[in-house]
C-alpha atoms as a PDB file:
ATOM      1  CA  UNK A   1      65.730  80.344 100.782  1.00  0.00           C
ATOM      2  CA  UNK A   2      68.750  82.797 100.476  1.00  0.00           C
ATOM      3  CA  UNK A   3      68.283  85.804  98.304  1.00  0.00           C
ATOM      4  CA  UNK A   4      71.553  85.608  96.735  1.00  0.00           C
ATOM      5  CA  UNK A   5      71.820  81.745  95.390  1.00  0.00           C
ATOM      6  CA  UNK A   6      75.348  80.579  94.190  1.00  0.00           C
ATOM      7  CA  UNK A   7      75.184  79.261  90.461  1.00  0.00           C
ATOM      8  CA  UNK A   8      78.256  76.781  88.997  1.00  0.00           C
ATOM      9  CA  UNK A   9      78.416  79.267  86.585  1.00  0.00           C
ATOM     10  CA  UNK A  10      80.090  81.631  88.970  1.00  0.00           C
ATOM     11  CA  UNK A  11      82.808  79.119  89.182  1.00  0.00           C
ATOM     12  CA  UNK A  12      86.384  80.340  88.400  1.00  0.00           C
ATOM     13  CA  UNK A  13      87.901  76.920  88.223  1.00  0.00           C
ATOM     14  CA  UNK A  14      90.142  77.180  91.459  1.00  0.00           C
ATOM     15  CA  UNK A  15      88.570  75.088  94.064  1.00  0.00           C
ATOM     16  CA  UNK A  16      89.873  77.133  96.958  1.00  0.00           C
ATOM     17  CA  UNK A  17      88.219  80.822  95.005  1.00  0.00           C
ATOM     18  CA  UNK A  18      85.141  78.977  94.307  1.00  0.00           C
ATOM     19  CA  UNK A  19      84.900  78.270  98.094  1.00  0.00           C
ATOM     20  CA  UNK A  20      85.705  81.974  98.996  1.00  0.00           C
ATOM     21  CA  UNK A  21      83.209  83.064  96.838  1.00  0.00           C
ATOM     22  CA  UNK A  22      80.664  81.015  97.926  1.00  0.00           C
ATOM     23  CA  UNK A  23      81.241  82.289 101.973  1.00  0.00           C
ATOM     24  CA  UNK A  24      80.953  85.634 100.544  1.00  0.00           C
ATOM     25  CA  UNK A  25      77.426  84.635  99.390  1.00  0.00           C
ATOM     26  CA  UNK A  26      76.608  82.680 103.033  1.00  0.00           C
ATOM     27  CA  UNK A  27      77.681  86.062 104.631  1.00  0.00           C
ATOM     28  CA  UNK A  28      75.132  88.497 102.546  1.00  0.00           C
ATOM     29  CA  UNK A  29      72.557  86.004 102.912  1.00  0.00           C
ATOM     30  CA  UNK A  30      73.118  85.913 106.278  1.00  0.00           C
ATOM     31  CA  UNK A  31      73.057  89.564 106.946  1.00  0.00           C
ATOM     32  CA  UNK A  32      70.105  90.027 104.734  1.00  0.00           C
ATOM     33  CA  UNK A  33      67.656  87.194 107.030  1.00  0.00           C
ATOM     34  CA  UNK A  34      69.039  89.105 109.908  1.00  0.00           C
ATOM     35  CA  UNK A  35      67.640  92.239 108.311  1.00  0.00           C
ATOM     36  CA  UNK A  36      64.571  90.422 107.230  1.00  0.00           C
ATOM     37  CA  UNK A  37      64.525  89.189 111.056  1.00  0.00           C
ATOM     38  CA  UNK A  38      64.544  92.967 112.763  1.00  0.00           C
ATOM     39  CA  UNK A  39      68.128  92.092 114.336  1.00  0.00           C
ATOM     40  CA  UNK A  40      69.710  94.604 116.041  1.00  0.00           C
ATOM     41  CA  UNK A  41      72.570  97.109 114.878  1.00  0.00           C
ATOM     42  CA  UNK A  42      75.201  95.688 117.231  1.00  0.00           C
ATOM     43  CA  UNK A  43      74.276  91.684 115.663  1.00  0.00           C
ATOM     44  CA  UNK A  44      74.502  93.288 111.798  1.00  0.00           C
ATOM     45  CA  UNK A  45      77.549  95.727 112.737  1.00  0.00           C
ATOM     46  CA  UNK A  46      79.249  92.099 113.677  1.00  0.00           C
ATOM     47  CA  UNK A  47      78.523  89.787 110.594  1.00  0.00           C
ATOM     48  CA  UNK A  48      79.066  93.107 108.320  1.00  0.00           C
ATOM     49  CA  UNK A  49      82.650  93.189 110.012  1.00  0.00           C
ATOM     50  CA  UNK A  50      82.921  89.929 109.189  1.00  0.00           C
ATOM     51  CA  UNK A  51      82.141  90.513 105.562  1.00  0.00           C
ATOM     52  CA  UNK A  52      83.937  93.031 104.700  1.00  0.00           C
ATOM     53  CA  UNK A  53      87.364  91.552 106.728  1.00  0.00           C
ATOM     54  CA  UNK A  54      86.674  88.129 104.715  1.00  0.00           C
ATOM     55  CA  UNK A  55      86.471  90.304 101.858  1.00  0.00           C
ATOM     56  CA  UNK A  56      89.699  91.447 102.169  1.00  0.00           C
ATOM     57  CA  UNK A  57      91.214  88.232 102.919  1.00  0.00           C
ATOM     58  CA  UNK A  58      89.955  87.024 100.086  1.00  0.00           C
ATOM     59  CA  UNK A  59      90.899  89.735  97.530  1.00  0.00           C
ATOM     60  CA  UNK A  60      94.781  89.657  99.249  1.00  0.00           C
ATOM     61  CA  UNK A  61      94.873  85.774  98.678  1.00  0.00           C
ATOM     62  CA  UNK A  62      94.045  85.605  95.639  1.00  0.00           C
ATOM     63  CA  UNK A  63      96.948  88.269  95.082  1.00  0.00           C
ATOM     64  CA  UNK A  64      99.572  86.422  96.697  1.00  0.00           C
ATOM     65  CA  UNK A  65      98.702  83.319  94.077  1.00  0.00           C
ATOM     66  CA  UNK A  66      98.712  85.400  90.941  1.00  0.00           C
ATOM     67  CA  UNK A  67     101.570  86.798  92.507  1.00  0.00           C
ATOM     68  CA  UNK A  68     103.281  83.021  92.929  1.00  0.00           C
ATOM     69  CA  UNK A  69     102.355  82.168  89.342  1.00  0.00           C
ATOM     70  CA  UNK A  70     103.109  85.523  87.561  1.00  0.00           C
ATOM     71  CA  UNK A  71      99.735  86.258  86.314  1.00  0.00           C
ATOM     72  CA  UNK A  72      99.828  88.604  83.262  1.00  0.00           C
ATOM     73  CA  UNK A  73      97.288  91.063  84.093  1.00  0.00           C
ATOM     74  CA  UNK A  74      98.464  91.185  87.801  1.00  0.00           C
ATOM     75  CA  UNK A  75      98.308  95.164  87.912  1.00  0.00           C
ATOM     76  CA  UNK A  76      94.811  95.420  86.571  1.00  0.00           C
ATOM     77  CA  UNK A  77      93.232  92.607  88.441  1.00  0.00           C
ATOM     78  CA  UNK A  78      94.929  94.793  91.776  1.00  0.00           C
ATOM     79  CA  UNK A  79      93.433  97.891  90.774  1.00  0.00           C
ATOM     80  CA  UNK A  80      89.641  95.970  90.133  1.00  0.00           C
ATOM     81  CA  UNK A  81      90.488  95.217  94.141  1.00  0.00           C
ATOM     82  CA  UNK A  82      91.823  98.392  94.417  1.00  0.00           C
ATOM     83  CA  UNK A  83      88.568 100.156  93.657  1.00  0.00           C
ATOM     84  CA  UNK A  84      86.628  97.424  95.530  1.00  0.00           C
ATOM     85  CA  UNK A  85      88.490  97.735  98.949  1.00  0.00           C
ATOM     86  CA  UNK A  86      88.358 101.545  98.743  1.00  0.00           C
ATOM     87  CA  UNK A  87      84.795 101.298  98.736  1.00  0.00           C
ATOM     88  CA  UNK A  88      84.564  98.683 101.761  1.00  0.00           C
ATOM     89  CA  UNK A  89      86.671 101.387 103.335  1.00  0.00           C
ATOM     90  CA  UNK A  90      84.293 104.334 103.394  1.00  0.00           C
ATOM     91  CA  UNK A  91      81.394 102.216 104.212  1.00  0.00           C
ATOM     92  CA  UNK A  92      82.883 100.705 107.430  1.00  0.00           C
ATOM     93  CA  UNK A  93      83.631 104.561 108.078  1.00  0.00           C
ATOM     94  CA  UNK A  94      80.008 104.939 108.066  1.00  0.00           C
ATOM     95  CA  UNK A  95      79.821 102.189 110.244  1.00  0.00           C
ATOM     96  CA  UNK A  96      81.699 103.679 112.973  1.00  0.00           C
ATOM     97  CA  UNK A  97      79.519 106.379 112.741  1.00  0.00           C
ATOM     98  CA  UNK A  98      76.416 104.222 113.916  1.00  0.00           C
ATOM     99  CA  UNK A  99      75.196 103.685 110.363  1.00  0.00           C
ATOM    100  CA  UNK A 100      75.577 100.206 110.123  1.00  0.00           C
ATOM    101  CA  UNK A 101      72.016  98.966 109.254  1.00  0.00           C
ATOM    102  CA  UNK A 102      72.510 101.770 106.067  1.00  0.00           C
ATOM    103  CA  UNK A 103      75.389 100.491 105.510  1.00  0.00           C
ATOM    104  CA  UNK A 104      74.563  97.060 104.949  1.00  0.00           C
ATOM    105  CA  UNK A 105      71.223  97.625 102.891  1.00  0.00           C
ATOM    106  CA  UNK A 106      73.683  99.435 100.335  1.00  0.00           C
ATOM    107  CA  UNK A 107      76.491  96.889 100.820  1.00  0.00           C
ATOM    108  CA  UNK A 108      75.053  93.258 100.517  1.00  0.00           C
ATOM    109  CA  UNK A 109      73.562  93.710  97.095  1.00  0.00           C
ATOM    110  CA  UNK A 110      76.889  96.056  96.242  1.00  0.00           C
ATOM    111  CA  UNK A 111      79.262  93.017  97.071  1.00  0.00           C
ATOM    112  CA  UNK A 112      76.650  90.478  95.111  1.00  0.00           C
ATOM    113  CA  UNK A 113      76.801  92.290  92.062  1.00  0.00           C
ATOM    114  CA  UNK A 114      80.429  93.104  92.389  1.00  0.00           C
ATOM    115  CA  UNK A 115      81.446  89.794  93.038  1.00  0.00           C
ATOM    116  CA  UNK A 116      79.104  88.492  90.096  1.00  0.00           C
ATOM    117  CA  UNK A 117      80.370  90.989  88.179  1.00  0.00           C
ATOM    118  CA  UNK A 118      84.414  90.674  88.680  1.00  0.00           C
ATOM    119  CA  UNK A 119      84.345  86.708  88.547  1.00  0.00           C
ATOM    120  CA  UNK A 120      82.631  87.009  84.932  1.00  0.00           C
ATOM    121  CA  UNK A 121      84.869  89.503  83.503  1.00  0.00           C
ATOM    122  CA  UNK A 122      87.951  89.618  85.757  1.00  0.00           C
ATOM    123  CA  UNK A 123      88.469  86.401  87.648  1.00  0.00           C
ATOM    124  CA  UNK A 124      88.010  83.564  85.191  1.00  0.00           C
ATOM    125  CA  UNK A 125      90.680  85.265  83.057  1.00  0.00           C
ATOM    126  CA  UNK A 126      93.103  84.216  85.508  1.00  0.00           C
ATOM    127  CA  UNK A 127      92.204  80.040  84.895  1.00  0.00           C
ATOM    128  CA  UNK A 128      94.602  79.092  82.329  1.00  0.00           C
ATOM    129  CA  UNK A 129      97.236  81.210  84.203  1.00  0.00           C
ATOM    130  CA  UNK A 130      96.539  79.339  87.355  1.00  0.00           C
ATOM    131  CA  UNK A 131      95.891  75.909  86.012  1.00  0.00           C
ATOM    132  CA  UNK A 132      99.613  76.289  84.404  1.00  0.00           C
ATOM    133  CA  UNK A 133     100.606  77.628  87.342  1.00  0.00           C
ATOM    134  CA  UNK A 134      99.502  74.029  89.106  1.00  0.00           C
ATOM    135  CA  UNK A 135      96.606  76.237  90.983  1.00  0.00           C
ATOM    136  CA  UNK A 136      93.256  74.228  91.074  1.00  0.00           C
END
């Protein structure tokens, strides 16, 4: 059973950001059982890299499609991933360091509750933007 379960709830209407989302929650799940399963530093360091790059390739694509549409609160949604990415940033500098299994008891429940967090009160703002912008 994964610790972090994905809810319809957490849907933001957009197919293709629902199905981001939910990869984000596959990837903490996986790194927690991996935790749970005494995996090395080297395995984590790996699927942590993975979450924090698909993180950001996330956070830039849904950018580029507000961008397309001309979302209205464009500048405040970037500064939400802004804040986000900033923080993804000093922990893979920890990383680096050899901190990795740190880093990722303190960053899967961090991106959880973040991503909970901004598609409740920042993301599904965007869904009669991107519906009229022909974005489902």
């Amino acid at each position: 059973m994964a610790l972090y379960e994905w809810k319809d709830e957490y849907s933001v209407g957009v197919t293709r950001f629902d199905n981001h989302h939910k990869k984000l929650f596959d990837i903490v799940n996986r790194l927690h059982e991996m935790m749970k399963e005494g995996k090395g530093a080297d395995v984590i360091e790996k699927v942590l890299r993975e979450l924090v790059d698909y993180t950001r390739y996330h956070l830039t694509e849904e950018e580029k499609t507000m961008e397309r549409i001309g979302y209205s609160d464009i500048t405040n949604h970037k500064r939400a991933h802004k804040i986000f990415t900033d923080q993804l940033n000093e922990a893979m500098v920890e990383v680096d360091k050899g901190r990795a299994i740190f880093v990722v008891i303190k960053l899967s429940s961090t991106i959880i509750d973040w991503l909970i967090n901004h598609i409740f009160v920042i993301d599904k703002k965007y869904l009669s933007e991107m519906t009229a912008g022909g974005v489902q």
